[in-house]
Protein backbone atom coordinates (compact mmCIF):
# COMPACT_ATOMS: atom_id res chain seq x y z
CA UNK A 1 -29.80 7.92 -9.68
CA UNK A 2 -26.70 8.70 -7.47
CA UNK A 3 -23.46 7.32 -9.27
CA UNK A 4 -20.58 6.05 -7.45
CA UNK A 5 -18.02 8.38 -7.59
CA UNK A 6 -14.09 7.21 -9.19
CA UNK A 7 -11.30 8.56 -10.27
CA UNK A 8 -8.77 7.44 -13.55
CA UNK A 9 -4.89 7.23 -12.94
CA UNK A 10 -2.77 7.75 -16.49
CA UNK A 11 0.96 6.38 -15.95
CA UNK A 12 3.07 8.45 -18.84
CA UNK A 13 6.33 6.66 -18.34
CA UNK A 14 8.55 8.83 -20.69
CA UNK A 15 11.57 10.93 -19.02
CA UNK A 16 14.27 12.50 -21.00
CA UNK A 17 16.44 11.43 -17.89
CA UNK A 18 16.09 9.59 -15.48
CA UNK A 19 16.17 11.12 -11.63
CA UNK A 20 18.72 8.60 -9.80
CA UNK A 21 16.45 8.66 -6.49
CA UNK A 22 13.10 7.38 -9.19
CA UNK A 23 12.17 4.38 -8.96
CA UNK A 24 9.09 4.42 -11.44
CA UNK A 25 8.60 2.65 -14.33
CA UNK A 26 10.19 5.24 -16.61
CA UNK A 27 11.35 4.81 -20.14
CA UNK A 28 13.43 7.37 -23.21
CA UNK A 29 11.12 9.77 -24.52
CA UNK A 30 10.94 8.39 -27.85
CA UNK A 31 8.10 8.92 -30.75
CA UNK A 32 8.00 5.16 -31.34
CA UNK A 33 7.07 5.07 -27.61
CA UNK A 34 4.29 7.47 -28.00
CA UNK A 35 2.67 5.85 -30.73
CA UNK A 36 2.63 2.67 -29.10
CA UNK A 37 1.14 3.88 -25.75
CA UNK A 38 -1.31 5.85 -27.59
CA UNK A 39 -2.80 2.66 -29.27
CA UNK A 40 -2.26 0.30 -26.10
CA UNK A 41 -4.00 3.03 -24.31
CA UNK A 42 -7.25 3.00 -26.91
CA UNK A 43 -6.95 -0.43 -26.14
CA UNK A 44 -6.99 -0.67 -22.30
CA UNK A 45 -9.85 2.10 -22.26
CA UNK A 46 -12.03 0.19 -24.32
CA UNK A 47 -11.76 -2.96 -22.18
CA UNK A 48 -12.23 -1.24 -19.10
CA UNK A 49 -15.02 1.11 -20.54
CA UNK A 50 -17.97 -1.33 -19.21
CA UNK A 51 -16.98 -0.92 -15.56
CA UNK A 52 -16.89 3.13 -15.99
CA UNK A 53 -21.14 2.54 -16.38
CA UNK A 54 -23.38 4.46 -14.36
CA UNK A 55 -20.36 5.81 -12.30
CA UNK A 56 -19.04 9.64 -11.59
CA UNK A 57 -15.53 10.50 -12.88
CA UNK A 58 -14.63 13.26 -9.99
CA UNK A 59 -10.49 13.24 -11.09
CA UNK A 60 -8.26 12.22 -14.08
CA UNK A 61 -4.46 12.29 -12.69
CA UNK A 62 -1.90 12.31 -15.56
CA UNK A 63 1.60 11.20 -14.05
CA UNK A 64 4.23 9.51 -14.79
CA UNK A 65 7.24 9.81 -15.86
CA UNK A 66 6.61 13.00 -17.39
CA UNK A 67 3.05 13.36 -19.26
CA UNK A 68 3.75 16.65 -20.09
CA UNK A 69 5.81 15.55 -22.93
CA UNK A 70 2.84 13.19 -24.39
CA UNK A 71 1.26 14.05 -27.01
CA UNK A 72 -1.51 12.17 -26.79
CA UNK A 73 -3.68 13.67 -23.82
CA UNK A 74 -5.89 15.63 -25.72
CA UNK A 75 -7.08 12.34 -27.45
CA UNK A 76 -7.32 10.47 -23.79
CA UNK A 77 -9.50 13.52 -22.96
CA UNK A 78 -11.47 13.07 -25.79
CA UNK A 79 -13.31 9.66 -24.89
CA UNK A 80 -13.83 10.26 -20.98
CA UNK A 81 -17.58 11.63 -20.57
CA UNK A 82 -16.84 13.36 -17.25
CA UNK A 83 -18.90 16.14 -15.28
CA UNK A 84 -17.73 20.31 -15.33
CA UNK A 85 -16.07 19.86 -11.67
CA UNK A 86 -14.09 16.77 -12.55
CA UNK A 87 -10.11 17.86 -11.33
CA UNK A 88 -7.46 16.90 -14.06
CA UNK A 89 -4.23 17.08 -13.08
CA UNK A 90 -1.21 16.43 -15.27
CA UNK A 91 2.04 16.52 -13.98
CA UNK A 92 4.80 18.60 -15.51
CA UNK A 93 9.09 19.14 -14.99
CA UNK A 94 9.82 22.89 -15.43
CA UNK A 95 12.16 22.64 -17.97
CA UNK A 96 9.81 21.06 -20.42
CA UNK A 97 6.62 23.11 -20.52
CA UNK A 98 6.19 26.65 -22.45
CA UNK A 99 3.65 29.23 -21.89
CA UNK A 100 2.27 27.80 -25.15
CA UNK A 101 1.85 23.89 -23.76
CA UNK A 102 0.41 25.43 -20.66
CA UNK A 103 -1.85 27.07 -22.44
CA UNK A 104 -2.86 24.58 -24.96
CA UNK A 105 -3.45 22.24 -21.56
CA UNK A 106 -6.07 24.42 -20.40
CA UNK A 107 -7.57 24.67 -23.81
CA UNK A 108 -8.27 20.67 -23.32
CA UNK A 109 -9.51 20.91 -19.90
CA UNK A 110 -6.79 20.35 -17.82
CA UNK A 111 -7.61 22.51 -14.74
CA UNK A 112 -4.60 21.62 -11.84
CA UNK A 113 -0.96 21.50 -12.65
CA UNK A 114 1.66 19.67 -10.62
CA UNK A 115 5.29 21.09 -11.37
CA UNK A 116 8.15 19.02 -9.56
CA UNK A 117 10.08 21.63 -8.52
CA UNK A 118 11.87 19.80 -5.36
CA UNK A 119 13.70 22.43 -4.52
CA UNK A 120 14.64 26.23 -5.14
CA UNK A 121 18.41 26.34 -4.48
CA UNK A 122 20.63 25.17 -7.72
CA UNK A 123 22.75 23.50 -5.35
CA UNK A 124 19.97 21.45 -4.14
CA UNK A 125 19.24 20.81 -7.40
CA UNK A 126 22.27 19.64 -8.89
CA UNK A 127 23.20 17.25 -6.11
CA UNK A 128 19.54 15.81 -7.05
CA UNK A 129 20.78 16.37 -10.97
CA UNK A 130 17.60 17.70 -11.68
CA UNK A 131 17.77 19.35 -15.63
CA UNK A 132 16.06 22.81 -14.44
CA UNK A 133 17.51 25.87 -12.30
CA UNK A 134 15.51 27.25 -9.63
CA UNK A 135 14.99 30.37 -11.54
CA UNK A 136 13.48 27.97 -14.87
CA UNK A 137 11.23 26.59 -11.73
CA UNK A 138 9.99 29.90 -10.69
CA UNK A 139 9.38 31.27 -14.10
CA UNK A 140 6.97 27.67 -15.26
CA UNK A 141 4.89 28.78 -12.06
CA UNK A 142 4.36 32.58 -13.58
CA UNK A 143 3.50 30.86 -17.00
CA UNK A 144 1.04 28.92 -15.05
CA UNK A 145 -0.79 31.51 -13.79
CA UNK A 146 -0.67 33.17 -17.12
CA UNK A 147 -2.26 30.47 -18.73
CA UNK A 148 -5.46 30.40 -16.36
CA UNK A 149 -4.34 27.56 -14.24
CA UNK A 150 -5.96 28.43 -10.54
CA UNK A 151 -4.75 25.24 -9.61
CA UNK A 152 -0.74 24.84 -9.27
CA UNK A 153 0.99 21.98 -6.91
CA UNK A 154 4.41 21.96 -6.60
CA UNK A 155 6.94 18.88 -5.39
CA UNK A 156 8.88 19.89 -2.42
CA UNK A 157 12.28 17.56 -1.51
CA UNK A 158 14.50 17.76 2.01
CA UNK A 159 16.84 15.27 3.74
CA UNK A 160 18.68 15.99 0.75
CA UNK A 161 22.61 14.79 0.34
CA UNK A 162 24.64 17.78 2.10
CA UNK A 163 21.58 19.85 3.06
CA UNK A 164 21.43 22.17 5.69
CA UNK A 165 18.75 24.24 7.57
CA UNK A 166 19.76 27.34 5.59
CA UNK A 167 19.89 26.21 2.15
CA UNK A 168 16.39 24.57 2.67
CA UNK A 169 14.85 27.48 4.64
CA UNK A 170 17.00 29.61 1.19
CA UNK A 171 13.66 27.59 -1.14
CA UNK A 172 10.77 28.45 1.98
CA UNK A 173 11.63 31.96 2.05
CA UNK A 174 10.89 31.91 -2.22
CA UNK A 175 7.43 30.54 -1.49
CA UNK A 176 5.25 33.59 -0.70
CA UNK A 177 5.88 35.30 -4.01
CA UNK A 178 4.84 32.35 -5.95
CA UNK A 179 1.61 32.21 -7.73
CA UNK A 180 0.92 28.31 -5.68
CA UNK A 181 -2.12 26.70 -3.96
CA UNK A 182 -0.87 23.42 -3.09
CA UNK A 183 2.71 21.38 -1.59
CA UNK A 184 3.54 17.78 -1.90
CA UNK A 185 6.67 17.66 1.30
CA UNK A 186 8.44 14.42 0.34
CA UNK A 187 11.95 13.41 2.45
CA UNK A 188 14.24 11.87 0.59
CA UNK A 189 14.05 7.93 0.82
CA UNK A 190 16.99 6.25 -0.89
CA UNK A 191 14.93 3.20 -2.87
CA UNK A 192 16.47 0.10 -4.02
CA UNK A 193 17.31 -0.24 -7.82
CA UNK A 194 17.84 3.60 -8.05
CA UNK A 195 21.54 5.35 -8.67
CA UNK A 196 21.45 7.21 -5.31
CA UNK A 197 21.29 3.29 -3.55
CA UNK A 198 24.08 1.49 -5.67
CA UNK A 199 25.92 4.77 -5.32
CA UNK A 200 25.27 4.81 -0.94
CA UNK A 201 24.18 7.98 -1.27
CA UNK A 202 23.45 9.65 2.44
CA UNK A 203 20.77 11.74 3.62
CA UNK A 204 20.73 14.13 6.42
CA UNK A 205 20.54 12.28 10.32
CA UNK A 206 17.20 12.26 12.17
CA UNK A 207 18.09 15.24 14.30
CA UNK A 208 18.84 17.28 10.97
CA UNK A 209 15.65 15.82 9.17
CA UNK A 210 13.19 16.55 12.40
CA UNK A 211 14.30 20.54 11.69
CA UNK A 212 14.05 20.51 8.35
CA UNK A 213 10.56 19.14 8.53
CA UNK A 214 9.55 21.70 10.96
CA UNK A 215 11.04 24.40 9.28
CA UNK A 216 8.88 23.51 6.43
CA UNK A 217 5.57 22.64 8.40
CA UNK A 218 6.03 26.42 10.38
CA UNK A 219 6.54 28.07 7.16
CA UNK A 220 3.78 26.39 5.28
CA UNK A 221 1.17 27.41 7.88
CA UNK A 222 2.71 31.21 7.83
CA UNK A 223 1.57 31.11 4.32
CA UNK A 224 -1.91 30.20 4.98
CA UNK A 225 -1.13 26.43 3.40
CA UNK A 226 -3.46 23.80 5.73
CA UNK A 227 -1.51 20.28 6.41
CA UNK A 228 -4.80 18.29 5.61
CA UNK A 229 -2.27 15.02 5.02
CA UNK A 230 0.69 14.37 6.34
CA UNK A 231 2.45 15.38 3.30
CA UNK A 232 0.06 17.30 1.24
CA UNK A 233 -0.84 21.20 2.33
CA UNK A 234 -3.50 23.40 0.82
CA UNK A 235 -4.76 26.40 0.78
CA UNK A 236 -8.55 26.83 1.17
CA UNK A 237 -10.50 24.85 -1.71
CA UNK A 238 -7.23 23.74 -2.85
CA UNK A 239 -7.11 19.89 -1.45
CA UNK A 240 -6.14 17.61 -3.96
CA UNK A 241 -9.32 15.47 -5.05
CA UNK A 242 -7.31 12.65 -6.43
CA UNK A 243 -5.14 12.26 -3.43
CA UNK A 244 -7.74 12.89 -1.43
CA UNK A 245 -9.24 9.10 -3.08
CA UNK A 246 -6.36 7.37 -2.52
CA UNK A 247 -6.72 7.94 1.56
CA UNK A 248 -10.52 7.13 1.61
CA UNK A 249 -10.37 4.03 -0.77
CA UNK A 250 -12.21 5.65 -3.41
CA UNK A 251 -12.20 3.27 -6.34
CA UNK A 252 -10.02 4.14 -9.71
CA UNK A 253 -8.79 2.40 -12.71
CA UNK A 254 -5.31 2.76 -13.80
CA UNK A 255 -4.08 2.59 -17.41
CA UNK A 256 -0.56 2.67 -18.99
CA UNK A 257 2.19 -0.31 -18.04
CA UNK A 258 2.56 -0.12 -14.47
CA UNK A 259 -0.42 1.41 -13.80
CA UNK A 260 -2.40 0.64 -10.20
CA UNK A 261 -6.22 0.08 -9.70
CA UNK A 262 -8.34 0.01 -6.64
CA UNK A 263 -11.26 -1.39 -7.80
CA UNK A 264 -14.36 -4.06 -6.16
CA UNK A 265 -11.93 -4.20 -3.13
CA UNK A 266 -9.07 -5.57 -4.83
CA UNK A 267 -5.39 -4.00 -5.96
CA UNK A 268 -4.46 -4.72 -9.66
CA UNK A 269 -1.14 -3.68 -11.42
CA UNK A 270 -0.51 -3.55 -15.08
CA UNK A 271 2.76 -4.94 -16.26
CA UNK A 272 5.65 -2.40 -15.88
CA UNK A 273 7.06 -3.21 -19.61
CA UNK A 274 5.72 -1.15 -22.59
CA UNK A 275 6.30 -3.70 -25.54
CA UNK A 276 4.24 -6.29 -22.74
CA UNK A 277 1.71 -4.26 -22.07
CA UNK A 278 0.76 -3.28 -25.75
CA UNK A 279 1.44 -7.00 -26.80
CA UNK A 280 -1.23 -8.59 -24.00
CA UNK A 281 -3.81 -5.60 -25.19
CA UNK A 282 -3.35 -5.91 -28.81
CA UNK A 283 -4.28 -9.97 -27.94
CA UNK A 284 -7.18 -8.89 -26.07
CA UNK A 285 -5.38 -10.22 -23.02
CA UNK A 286 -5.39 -8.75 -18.94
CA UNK A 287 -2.32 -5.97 -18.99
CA UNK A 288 -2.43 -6.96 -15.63
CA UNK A 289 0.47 -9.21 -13.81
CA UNK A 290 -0.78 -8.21 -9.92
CA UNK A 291 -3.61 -8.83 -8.18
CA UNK A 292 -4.72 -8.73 -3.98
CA UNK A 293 -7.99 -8.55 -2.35
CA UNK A 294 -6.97 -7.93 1.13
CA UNK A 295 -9.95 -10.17 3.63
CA UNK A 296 -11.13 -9.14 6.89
CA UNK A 297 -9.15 -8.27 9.09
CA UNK A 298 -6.28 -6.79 6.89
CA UNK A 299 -8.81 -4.65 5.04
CA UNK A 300 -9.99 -2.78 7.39
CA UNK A 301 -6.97 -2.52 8.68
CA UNK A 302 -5.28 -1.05 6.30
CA UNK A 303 -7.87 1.14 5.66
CA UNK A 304 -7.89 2.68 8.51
CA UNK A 305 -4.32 3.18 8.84
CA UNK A 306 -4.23 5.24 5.46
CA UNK A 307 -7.36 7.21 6.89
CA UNK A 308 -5.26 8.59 9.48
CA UNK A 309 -2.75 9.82 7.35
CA UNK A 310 -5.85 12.69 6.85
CA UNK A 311 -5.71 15.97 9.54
CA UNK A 312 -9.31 14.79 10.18
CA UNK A 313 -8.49 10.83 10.87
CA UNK A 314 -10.97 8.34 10.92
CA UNK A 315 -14.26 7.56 12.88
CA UNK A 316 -14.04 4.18 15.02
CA UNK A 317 -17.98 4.12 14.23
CA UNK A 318 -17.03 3.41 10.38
CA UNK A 319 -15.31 0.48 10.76
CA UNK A 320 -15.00 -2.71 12.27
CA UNK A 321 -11.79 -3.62 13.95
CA UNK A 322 -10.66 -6.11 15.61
CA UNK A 323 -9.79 -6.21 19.33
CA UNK A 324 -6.48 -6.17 18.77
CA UNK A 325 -6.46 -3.20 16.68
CA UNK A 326 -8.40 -1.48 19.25
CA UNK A 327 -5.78 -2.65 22.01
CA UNK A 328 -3.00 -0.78 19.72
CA UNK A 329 -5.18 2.51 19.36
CA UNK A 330 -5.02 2.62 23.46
CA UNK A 331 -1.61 1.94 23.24
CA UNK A 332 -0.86 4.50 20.76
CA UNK A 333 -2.86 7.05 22.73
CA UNK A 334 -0.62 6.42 25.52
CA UNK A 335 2.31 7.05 23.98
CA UNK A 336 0.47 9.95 22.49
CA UNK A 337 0.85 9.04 18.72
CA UNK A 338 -3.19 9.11 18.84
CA UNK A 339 -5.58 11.58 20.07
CA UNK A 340 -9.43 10.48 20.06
CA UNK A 341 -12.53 12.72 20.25
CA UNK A 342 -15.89 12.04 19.99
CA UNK A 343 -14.70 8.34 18.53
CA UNK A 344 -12.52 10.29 15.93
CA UNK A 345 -8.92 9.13 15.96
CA UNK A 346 -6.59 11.31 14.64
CA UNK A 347 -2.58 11.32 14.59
CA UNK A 348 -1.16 13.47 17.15
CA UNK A 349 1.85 16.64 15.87
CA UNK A 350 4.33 13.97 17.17
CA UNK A 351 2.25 11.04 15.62
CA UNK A 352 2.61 12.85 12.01
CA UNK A 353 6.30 12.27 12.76
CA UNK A 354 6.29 9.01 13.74
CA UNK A 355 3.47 7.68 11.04
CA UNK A 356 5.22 4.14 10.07
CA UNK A 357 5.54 3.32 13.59
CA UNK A 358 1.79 3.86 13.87
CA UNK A 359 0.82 2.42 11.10
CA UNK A 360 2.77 -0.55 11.73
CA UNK A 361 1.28 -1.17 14.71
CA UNK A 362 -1.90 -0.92 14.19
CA UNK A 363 -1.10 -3.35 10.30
């Protein structure tokens, strides 16, 4: 029997500081905490275990917060029956993780690390008041490789407060003598309810952020890294799996306060409070407090527009849009957002940098 293939989603939500641009559910790193999620956790699992029957788990994703400083994975790990290829990815600061952790998270199965570095110049990194130094950065990549992980992603940042072409191209010009196979590119987006908004923090002005993002783009393919997603690049049978289930609507449960699911077509969020979450679990109550099941049109819709966030877009055969989605393809292809081939729609080089306006017009 073929299984339907899914992925699980683990929100850690403990930080020993709190970035001022986050705006995840993030709470102190205590050992009350731990406990707690640990048992709410055990909880969720076994409530959810029913719909895991007869399906494939292809990736476990680990983020948070930082997960790194749980010490309950190994136990998580323990319960999921999953097959020798499944991708586990945990996600990791560099000032918290040892050569020793590293290597006690491939002992467990843990195969793919993802290390937010966000940047490799201290300056950079103090105006983001990021706890590492681009030198702690570089040497959690070398203990990565030394523990056995063939599987390293790394968080870049730009549009940074106060950054300039040469202090970012200062971090690309570090990349080729690190042991990496995959970058996240994130800009900068100043989020309400974060420090950097009640603080008015700027960011860099288009013309400024258009370089920046080429700069990195050129570099990244000099290096042999594919842009397979607008913001995610890879080298060769390094794509991320999870990710890659996000932009195809592959289902996935999440667990942990906050969490998201995609699952039977509909979006479901657990409640983003700890001492709720366990409470509703320990009651045998829904940890949920969000749910959508987007109807036809808006599904496919939607759908399609995260599709073409992949290099490889989306075939018009696959789905079923409505005329007016179709009249805002032609028009995007005349304004040369779009490109089509052989019914396959992808974004265009200047598409990639004008995504939201694509994607809002053809939501």
């Amino acid at each position: 029997m073929v299984k339907n293939k899914v992925s699980l989603y683990f929100h850690i939500p403990f930080c020993t500081k709190k970035c001022p641009y986050c705006h995840f559910y993030v709470i102190p790193n205590r050992l009350s905490h731990h406990k707690l999620l640990s048992e709410s956790i055990a909880l969720e699992w076994q409530k959810q275990l029913p719909l895991l029957k007869n399906k494939e788990i292809v990736s476990i994703y680990f983020g948070g917060g930082t997960p790194a400083l749980f010490g309950g994975i190994e136990e998580i790990l323990k319960n999921i029956s999953r097959g020798p290829d499944c991708e586990i990815t945990i996600e990791a600061n560099p000032e918290e993780i040892t050569l020793d952790l590293l290597t006690h998270f491939r002992a467990i199965g843990i195969n793919r690390l993802s290390l937010g570095v966000q940047s490799l110049d201290d300056r950079s990194l103090q105006t983001l008041e990021r706890v590492h130094s681009a030198d702690k950065a570089k040497e959690a990549i070398h203990n990565a490789k030394k523990a056995g992980f063939e599987n390293v992603s790394i968080d870049l940042m730009y549009d940074l407060p106060g950054q300039t072409e040469e202090s970012f191209r200062y971090t690309l010009n570090q990349l080729s003598a690190l042991p990496i196979h995959h970058i996240s590119l994130y800009n900068l987006t100043i989020e309400p309810h974060t420090s950097f908004y009640k603080r008015q923090v700027q960011t860099p002005a288009p013309e400024l952020s258009l370089r920046l993002l080429t700069a990195a783009v050129e570099k990244f393919k000099e290096l042999g890294f594919e842009r397979y997603e607008i913001s995610a690049f890879a080298l060769p049978n390094h794509k991320s799996l999870h990710n890659l289930g996000y932009w195809t609507a592959r289902p996935f449960l999440g667990f942990g306060p906050s969490a998201f699911s995609y699952w039977s077509n509909k979006r479901f969020r657990n409640v983003a409070n700890i001492n709720r979450y366990a409470k509703q679990l320990k009651e045998n109550l829904s940890a949920v407090d969000f749910e959508e099941e987007l109807t036809y049109p808006a599904n496919v819709k939607e759908l399609f527009a995260v599709k073409i966030r992949l290099k490889e877009g989306a075939n018009l055969h696959e789905f079923e849009l409505p005329d007016e989605t179709l009249t805002a393809i032609e028009k995007l292809k005349y304004l040369e957002l779009l490109k089509e081939e052989n019914f396959q729609i992808q974004l265009t080089e200047r598409g990639m940098l004008f995504y939201d306006t694509v994607a809002a017009e053809i939501i």
